[in-house]
N, C-alpha and C. Protein backbone atom coordinates (compact mmCIF):
# COMPACT_ATOMS: atom_id res chain seq x y z
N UNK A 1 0.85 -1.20 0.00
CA UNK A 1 0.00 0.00 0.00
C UNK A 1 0.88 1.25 0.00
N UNK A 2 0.79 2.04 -0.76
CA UNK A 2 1.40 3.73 -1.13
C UNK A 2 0.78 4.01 0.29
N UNK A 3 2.26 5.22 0.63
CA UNK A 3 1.37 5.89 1.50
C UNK A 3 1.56 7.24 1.06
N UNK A 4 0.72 7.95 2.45
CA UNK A 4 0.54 9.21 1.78
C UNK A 4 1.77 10.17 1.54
N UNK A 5 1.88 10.79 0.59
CA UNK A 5 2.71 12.04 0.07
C UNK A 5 3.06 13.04 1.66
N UNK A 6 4.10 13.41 1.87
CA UNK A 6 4.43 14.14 3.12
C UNK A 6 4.56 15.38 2.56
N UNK A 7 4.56 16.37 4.14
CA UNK A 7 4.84 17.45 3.14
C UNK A 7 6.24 18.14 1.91
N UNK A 8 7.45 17.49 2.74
CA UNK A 8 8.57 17.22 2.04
C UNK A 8 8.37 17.38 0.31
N UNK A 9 7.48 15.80 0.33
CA UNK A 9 7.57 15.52 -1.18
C UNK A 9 6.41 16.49 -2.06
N UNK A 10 5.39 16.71 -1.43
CA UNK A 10 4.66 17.84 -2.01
C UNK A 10 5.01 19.43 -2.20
N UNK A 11 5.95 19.58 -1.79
CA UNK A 11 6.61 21.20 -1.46
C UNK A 11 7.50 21.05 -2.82
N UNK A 12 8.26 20.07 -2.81
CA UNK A 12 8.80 19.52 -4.20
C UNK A 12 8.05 19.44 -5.53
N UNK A 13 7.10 19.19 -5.53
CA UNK A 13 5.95 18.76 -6.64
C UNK A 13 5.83 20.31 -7.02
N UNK A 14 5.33 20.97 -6.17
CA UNK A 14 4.97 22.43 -5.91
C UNK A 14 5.87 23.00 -7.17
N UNK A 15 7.13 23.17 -6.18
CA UNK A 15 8.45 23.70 -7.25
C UNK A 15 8.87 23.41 -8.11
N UNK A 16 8.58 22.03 -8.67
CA UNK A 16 9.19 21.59 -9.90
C UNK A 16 8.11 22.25 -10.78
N UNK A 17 6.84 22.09 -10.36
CA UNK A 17 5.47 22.67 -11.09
C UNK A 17 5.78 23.74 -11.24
N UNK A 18 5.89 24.79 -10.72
CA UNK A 18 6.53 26.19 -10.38
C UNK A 18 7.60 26.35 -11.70
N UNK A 19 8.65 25.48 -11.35
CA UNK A 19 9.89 25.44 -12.24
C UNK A 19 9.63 25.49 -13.42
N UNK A 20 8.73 23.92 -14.01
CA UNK A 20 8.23 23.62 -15.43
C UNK A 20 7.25 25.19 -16.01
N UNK A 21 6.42 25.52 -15.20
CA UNK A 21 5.69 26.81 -15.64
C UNK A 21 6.55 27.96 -16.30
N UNK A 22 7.19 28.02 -15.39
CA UNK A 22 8.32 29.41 -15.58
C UNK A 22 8.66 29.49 -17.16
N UNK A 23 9.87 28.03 -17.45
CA UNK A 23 10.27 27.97 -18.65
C UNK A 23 9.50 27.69 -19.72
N UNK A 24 8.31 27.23 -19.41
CA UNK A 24 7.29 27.55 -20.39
C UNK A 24 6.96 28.88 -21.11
N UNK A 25 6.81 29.46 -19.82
CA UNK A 25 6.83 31.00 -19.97
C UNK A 25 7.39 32.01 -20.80
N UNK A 26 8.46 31.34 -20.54
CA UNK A 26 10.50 31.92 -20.98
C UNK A 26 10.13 31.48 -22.33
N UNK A 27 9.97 30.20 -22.62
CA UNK A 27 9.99 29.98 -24.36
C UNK A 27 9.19 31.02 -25.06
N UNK A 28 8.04 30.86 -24.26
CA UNK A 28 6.82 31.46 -24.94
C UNK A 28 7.09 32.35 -25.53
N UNK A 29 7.56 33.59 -24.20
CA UNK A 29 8.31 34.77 -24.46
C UNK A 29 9.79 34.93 -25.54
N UNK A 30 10.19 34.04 -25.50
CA UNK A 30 11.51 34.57 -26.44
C UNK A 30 11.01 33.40 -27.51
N UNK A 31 9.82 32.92 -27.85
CA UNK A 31 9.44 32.34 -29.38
C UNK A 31 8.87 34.07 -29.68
N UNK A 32 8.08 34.18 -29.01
CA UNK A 32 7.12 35.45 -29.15
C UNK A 32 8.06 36.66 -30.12
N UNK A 33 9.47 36.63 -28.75
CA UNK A 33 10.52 37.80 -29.54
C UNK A 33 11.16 37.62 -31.03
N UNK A 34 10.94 36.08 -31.16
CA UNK A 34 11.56 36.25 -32.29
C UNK A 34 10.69 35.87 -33.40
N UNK A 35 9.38 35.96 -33.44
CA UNK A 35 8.33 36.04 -34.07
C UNK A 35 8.16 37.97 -34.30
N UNK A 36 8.49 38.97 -33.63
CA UNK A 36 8.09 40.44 -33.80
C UNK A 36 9.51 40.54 -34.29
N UNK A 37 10.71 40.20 -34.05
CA UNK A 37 12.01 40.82 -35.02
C UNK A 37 12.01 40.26 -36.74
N UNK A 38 11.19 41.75 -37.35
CA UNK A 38 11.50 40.86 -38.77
C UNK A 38 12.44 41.10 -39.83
N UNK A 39 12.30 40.07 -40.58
CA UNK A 39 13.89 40.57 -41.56
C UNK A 39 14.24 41.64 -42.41
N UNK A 40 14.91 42.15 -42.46
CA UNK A 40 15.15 42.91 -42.89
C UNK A 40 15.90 43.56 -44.36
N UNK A 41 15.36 42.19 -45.24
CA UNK A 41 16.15 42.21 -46.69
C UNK A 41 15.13 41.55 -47.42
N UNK A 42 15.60 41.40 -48.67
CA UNK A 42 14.74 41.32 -49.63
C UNK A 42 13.29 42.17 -49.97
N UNK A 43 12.45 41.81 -50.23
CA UNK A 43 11.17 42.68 -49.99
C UNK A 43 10.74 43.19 -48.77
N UNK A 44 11.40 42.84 -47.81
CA UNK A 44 11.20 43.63 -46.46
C UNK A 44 11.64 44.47 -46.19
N UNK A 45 12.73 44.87 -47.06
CA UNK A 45 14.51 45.36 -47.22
C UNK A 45 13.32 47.46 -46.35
N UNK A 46 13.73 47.98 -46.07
CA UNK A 46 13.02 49.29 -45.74
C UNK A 46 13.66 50.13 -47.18
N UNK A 47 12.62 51.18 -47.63
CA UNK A 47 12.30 52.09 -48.07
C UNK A 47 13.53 53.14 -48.54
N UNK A 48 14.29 53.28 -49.38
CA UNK A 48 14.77 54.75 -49.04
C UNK A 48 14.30 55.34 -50.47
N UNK A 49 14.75 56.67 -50.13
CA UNK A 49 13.63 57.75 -51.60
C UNK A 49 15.43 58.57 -51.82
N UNK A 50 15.92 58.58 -52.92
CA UNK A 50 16.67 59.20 -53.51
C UNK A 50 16.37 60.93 -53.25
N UNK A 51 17.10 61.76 -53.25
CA UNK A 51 17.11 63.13 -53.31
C UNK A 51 17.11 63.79 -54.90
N UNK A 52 15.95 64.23 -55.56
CA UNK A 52 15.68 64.43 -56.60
C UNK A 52 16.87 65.41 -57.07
N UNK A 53 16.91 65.77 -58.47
CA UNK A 53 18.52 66.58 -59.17
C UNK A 53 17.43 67.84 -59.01
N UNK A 54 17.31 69.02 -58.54
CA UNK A 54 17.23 70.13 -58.62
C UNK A 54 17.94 70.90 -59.97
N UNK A 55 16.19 71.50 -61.14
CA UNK A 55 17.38 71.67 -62.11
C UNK A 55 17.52 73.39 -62.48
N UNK A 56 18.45 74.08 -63.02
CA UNK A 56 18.60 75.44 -62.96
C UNK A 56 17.25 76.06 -63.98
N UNK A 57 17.15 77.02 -63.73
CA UNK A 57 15.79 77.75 -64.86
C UNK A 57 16.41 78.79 -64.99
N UNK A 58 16.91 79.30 -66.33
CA UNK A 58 16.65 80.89 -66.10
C UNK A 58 17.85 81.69 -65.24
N UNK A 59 18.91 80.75 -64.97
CA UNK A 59 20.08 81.56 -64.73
C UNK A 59 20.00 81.32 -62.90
N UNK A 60 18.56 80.36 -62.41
CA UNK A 60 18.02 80.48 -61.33
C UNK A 60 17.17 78.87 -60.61
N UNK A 61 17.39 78.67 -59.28
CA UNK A 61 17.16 77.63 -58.98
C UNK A 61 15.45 77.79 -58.40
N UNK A 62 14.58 77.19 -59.70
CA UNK A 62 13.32 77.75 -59.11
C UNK A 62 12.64 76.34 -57.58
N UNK A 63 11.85 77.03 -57.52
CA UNK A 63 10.90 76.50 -56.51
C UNK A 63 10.33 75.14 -56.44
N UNK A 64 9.90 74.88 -57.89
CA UNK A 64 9.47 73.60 -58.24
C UNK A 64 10.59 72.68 -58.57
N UNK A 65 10.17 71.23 -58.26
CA UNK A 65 11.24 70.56 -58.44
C UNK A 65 10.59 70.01 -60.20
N UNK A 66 9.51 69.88 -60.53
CA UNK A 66 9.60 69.44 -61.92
C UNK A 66 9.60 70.84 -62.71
N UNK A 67 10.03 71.14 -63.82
CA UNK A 67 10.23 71.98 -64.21
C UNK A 67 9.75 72.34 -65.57
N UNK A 68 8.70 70.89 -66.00
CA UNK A 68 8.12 70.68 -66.86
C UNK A 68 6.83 70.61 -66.79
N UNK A 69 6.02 71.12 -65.33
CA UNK A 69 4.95 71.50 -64.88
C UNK A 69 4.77 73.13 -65.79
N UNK A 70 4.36 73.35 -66.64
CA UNK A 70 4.08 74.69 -66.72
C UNK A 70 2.97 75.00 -67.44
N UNK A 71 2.47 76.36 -66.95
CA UNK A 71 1.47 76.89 -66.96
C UNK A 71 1.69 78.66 -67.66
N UNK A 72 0.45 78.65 -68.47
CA UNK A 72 0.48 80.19 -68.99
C UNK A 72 -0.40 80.89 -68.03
N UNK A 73 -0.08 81.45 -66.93
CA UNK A 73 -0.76 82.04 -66.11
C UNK A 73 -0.25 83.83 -66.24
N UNK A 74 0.16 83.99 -66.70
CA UNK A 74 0.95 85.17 -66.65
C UNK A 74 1.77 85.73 -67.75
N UNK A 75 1.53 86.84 -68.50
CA UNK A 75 2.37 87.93 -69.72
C UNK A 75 3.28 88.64 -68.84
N UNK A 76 4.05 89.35 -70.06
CA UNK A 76 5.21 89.84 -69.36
C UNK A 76 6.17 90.40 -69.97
N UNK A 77 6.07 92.21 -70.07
CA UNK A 77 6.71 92.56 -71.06
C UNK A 77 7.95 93.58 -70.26
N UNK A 78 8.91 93.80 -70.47
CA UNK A 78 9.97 94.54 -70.45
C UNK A 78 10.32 95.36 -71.15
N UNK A 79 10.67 96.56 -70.33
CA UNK A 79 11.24 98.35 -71.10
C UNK A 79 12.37 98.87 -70.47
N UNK A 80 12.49 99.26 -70.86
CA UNK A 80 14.49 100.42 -70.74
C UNK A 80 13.74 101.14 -69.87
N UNK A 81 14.48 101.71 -68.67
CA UNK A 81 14.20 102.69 -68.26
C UNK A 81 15.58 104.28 -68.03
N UNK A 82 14.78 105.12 -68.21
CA UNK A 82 16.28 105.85 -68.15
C UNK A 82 16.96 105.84 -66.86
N UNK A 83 18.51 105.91 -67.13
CA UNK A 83 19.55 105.82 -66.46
C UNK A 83 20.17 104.48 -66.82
N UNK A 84 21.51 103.86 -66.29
CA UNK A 84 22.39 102.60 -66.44
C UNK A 84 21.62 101.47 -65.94
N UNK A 85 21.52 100.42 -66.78
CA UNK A 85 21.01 98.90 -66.55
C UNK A 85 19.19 99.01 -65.46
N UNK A 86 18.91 99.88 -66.21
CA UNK A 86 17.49 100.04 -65.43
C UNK A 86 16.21 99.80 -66.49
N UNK A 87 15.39 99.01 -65.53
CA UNK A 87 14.47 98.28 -66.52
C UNK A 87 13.17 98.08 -65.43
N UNK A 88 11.98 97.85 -66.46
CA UNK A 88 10.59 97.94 -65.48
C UNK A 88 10.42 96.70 -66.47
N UNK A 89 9.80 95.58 -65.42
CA UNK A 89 8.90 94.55 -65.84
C UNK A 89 7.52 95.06 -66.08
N UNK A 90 6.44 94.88 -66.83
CA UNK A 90 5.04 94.79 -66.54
C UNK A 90 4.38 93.18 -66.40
N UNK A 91 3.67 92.94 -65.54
CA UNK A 91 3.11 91.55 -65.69
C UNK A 91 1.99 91.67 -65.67
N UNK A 92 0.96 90.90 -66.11
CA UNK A 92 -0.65 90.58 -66.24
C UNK A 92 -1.28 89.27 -65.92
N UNK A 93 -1.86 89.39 -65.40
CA UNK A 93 -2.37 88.47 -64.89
C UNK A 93 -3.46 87.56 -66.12
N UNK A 94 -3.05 86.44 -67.03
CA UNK A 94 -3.94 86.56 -67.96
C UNK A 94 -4.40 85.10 -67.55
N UNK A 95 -4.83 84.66 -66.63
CA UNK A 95 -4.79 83.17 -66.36
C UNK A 95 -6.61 83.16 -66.18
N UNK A 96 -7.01 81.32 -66.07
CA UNK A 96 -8.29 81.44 -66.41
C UNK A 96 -8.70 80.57 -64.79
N UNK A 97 -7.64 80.69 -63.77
CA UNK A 97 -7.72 79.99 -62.59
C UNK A 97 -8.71 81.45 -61.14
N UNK A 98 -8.31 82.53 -61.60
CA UNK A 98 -8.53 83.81 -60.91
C UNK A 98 -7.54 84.46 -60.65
N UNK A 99 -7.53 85.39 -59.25
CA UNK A 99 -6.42 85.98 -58.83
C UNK A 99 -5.22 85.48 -58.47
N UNK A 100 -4.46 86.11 -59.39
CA UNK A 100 -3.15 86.29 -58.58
C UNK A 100 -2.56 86.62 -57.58
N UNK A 101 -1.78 86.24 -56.19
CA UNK A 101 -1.91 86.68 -55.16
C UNK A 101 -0.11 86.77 -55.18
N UNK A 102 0.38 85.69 -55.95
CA UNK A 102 2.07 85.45 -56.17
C UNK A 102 2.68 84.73 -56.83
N UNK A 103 3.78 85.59 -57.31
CA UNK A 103 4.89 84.91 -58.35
C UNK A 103 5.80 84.96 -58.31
N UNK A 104 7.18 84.92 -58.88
CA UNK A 104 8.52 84.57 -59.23
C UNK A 104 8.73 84.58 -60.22
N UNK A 105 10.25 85.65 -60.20
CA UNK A 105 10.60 85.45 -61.88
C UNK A 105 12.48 85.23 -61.79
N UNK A 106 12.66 84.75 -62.64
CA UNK A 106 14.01 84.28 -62.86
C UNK A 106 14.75 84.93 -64.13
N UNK A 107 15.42 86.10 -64.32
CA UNK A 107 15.90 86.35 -65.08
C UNK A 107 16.87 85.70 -66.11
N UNK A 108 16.85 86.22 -67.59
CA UNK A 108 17.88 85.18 -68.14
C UNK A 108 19.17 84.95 -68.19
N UNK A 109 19.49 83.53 -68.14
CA UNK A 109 20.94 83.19 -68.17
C UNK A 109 22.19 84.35 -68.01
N UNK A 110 22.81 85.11 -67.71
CA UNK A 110 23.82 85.82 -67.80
C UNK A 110 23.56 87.54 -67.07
N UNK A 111 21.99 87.62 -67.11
CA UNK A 111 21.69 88.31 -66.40
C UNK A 111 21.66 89.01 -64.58
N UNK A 112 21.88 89.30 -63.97
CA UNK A 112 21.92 89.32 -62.67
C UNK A 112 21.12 90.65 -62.18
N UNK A 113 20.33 90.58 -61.53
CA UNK A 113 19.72 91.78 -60.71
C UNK A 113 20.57 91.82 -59.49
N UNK A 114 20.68 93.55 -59.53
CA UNK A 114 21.45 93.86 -58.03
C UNK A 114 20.23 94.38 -57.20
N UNK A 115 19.34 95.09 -57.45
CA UNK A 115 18.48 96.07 -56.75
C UNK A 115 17.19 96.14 -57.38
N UNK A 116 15.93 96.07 -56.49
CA UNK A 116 14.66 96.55 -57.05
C UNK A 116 14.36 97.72 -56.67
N UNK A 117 14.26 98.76 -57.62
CA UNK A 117 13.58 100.09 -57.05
C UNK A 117 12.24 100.10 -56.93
N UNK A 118 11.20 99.50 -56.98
CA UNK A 118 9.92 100.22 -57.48
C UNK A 118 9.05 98.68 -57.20
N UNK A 119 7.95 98.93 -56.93
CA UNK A 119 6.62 97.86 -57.36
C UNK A 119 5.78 98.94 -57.23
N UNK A 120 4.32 98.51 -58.09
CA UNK A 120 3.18 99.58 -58.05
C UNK A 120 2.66 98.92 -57.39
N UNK A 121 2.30 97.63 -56.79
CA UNK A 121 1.10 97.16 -55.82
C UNK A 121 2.38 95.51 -55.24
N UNK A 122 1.58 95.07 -54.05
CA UNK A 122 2.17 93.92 -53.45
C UNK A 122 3.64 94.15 -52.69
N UNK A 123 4.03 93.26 -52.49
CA UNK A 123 5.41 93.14 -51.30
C UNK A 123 6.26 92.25 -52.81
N UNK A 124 7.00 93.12 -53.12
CA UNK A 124 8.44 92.59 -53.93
C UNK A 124 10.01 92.81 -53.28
N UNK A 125 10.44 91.61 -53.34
CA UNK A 125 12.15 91.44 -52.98
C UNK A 125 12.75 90.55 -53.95
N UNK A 126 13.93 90.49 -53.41
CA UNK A 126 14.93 89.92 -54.41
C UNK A 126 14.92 88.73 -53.24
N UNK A 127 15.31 87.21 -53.96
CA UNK A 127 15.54 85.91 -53.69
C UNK A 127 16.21 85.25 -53.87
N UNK A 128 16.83 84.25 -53.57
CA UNK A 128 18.04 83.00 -54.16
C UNK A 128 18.47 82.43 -52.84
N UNK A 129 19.52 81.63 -52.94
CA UNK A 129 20.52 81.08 -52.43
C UNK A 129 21.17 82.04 -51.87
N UNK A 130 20.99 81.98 -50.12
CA UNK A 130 21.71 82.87 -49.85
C UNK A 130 23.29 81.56 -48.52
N UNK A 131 23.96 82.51 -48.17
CA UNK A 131 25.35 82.04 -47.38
C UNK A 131 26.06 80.85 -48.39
N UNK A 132 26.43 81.61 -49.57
CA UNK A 132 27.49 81.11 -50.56
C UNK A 132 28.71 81.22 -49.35
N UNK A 133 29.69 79.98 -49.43
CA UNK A 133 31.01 80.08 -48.70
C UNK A 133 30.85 79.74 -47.31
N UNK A 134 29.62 79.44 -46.95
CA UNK A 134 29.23 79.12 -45.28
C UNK A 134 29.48 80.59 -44.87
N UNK A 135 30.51 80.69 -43.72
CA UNK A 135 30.10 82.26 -42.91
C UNK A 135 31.01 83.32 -43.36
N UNK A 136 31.61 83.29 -44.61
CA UNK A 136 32.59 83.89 -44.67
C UNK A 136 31.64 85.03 -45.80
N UNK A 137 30.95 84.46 -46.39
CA UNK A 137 29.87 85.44 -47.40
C UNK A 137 28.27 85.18 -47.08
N UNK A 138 27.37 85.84 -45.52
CA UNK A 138 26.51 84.84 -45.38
C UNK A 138 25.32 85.74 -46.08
N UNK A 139 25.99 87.10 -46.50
CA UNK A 139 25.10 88.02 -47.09
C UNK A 139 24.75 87.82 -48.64
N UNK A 140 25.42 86.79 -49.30
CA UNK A 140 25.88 86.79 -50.93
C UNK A 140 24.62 85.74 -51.25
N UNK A 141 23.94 86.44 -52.09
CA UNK A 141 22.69 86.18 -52.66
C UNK A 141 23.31 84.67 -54.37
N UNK A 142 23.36 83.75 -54.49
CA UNK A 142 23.34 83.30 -55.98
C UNK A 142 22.30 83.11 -56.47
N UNK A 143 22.03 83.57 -57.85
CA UNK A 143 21.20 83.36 -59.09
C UNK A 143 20.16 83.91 -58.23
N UNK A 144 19.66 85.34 -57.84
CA UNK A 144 18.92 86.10 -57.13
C UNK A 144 17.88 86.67 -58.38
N UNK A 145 16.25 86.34 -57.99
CA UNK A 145 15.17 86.43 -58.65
C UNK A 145 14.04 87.21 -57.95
N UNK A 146 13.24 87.72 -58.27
CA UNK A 146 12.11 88.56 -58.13
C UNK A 146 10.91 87.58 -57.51
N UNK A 147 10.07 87.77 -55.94
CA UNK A 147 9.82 86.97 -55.54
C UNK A 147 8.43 87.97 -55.33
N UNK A 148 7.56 88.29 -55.58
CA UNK A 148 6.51 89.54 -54.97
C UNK A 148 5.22 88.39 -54.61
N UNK A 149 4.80 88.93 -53.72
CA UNK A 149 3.98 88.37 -52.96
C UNK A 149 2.16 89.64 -52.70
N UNK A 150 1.48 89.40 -51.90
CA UNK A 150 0.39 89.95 -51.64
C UNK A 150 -0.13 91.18 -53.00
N UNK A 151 -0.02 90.47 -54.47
CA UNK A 151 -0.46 91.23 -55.65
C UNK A 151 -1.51 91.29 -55.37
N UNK A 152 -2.63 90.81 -55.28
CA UNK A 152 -3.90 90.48 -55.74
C UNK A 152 -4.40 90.96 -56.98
N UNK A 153 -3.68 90.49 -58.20
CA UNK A 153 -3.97 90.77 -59.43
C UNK A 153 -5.75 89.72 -59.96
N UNK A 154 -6.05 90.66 -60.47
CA UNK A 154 -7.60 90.48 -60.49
C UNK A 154 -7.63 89.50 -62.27
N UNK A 155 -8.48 88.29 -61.64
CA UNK A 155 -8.39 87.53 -63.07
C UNK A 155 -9.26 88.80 -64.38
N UNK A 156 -8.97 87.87 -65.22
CA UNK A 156 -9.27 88.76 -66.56
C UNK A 156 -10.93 88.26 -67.09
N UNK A 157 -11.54 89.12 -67.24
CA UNK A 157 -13.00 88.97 -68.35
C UNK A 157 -13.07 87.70 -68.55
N UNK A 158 -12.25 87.60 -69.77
CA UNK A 158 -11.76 86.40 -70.44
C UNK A 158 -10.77 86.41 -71.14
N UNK A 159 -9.81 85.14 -71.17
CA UNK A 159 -8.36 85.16 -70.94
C UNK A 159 -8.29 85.67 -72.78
N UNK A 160 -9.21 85.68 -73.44
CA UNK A 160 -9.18 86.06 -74.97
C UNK A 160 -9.07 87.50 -74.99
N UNK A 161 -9.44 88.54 -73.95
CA UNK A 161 -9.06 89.68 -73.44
C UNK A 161 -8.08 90.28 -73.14
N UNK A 162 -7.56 89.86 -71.71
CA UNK A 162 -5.98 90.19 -71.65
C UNK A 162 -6.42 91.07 -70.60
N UNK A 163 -7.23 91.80 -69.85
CA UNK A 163 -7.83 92.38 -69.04
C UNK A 163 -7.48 92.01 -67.62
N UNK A 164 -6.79 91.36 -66.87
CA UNK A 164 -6.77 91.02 -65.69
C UNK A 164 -5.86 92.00 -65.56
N UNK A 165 -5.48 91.91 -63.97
CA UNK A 165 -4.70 93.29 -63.09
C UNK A 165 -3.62 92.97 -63.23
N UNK A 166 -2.59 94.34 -63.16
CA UNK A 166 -1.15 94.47 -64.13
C UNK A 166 -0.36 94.59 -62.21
N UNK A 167 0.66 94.30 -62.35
CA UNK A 167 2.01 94.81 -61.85
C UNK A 167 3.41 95.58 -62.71
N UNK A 168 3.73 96.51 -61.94
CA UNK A 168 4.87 97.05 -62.70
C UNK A 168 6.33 96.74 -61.94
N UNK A 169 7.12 96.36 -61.92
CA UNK A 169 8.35 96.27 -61.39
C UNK A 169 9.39 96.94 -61.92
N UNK A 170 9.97 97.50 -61.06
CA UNK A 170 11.16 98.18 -61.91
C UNK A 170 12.71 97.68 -60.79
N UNK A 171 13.52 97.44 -61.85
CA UNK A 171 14.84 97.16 -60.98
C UNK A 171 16.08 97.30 -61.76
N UNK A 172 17.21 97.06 -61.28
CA UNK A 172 18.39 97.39 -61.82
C UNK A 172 19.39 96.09 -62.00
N UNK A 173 20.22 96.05 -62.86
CA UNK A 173 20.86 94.66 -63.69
C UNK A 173 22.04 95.43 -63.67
N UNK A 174 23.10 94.23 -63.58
CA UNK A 174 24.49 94.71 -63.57
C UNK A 174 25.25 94.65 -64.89
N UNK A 175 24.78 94.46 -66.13
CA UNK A 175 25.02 94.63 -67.49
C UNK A 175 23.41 95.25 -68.88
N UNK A 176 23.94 95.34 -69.76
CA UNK A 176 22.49 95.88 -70.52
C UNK A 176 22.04 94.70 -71.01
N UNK A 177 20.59 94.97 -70.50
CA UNK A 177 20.26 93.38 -70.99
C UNK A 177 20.16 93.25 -72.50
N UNK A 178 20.44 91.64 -72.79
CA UNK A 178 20.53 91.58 -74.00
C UNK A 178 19.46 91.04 -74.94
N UNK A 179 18.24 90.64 -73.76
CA UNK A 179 16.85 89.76 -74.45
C UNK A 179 16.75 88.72 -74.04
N UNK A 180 15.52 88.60 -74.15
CA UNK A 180 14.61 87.02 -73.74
C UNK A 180 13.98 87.78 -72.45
N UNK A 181 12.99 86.71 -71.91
CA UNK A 181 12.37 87.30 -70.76
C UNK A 181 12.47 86.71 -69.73
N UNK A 182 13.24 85.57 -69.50
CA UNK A 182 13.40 84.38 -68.51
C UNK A 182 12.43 83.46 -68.09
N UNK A 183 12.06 83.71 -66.74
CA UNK A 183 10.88 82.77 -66.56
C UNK A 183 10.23 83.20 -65.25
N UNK A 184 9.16 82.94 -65.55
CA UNK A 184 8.22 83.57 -64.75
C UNK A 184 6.86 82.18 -64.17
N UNK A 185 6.84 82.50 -62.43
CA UNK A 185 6.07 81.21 -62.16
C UNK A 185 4.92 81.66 -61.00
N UNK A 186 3.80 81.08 -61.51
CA UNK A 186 2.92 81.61 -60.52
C UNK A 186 3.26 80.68 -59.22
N UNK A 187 2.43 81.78 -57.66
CA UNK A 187 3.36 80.70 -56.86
C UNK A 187 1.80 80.91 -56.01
N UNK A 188 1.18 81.45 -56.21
CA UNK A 188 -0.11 81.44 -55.26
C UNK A 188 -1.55 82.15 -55.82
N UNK A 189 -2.60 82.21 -55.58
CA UNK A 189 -3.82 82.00 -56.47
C UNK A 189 -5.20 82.05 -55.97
N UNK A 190 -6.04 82.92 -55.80
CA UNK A 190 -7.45 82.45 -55.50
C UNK A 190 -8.12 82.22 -56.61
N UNK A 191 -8.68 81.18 -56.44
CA UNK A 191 -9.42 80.57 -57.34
C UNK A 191 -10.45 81.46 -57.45
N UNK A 192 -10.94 81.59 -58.77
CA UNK A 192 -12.68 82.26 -59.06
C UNK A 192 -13.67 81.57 -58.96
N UNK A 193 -14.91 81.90 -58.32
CA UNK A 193 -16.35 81.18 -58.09
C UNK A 193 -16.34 80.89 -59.62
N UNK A 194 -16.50 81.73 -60.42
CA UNK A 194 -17.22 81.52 -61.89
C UNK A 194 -16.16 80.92 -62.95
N UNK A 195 -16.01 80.39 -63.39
CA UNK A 195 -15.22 80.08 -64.40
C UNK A 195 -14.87 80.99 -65.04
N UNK A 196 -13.32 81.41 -65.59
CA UNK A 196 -12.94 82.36 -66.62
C UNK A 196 -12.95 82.02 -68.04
N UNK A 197 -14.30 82.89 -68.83
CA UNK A 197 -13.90 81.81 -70.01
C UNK A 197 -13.01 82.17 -70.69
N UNK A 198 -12.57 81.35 -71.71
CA UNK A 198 -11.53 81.67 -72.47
C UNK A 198 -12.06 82.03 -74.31
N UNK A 199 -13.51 82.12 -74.37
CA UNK A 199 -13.88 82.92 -75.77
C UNK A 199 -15.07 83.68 -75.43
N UNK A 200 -15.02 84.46 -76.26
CA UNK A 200 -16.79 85.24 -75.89
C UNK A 200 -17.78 84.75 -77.44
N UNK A 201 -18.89 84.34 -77.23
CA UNK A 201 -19.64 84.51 -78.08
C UNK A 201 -20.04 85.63 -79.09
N UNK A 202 -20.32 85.59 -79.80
CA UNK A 202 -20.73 86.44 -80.93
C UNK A 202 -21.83 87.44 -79.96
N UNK A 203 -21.96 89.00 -80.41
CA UNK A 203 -22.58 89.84 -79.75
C UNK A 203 -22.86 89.96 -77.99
N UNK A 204 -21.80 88.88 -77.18
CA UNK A 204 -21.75 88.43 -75.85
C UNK A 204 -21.06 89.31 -75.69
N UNK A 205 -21.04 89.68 -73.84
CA UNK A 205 -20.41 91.03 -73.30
C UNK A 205 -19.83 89.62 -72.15
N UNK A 206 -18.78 90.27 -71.56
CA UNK A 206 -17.69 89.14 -70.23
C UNK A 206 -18.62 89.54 -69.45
């Protein structure tokens, strides 16, 4: 006849039970860990995104990175003004999106603006690349462009018109310019409730 279990041998039972649990536990846990570490190659491999080529416009590093996005939102004619290397932009707003609120222009290739004298409406400055040389030139502007902001050039009738609201700019170039008009980019916009059309009907008023 068995006899009964003492407490000795049950205090034992206890702990080995105890024991066996634990490392159960332990597996569980470090199967678990190495079930959430995942690999890290092939199609799992992570993500990286190349740094696109930034390309020059116009003597000037514009804003947009495609540069083949373009839009006729805007005319743009140029005049002599009297005195040395002085010149007035006019721009118009001839776009069929609404107002103009801002743009950018990039003069051509070989050209350089030192100074803007003049805007008739909006906030205009000069722009570029500035701290050429790190701190030794942190004032030195490269390939510096015309940046005017708060125009609110008023869309046109209809863009078959030419009627939308003008800006005048006037500024100064460090040689006589020799032609072309560079490039010019709308950079901000309220849209119109009504559509701008772009023909008028026969005996139709805008």
């Amino acid at each position: 006849m068995r006899r009964p279990r003492g407490p000795v041998e049950l205090g034992a039972l206890v702990v080995c039970a105890l024991a066996g649990g634990g490392l159960l536990a332990g597996l569980a846990l470090s199967q678990a860990g190495r079930e959430e570490a995942l690999p890290t190659t092939g199609p799992l491999a992570p993500i990286t995104v190349s740094r696109p080529n930034v390309p020059v416009i116009g003597g000037g590093i514009p804003v947009d990175i495609d540069p083949m996005t373009h839009r006729e939102d805007l005319s743009l004619l140029l005049a002599p003004l009297p005195g040395t290397h002085r010149y007035a932009m006019t721009v118009a707003n001839i776009s069929n999106l609404g107002a103009i609120d801002a743009f950018q222009w990039y003069p051509p290739t070989g050209v350089r603006v030192l100074e803007l004298t003049g805007s008739t409406r909006g906030h205009c400055n000069l722009t570029g690349l500035k701290g050429y040389g790190g701190n030794q030139f942190p004032t030195v502007v490269l390939y510096p462009n015309i940046f005017c902001t708060g125009l609110g050039l008023k869309a046109p009738s209809c863009t078959c018109l030419g009627d939308g609201g003008v800006v005048t700019i006037s500024f100064v170039t460090d040689k006589d310019y020799g032609g072309g008009s560079g490039e010019i980019r709308m950079r901000a916009a309220t849209l119109a409730f009504k559509p701008v059309p772009t023909y008028l009907a026969p005996g139709s008023t805008p």
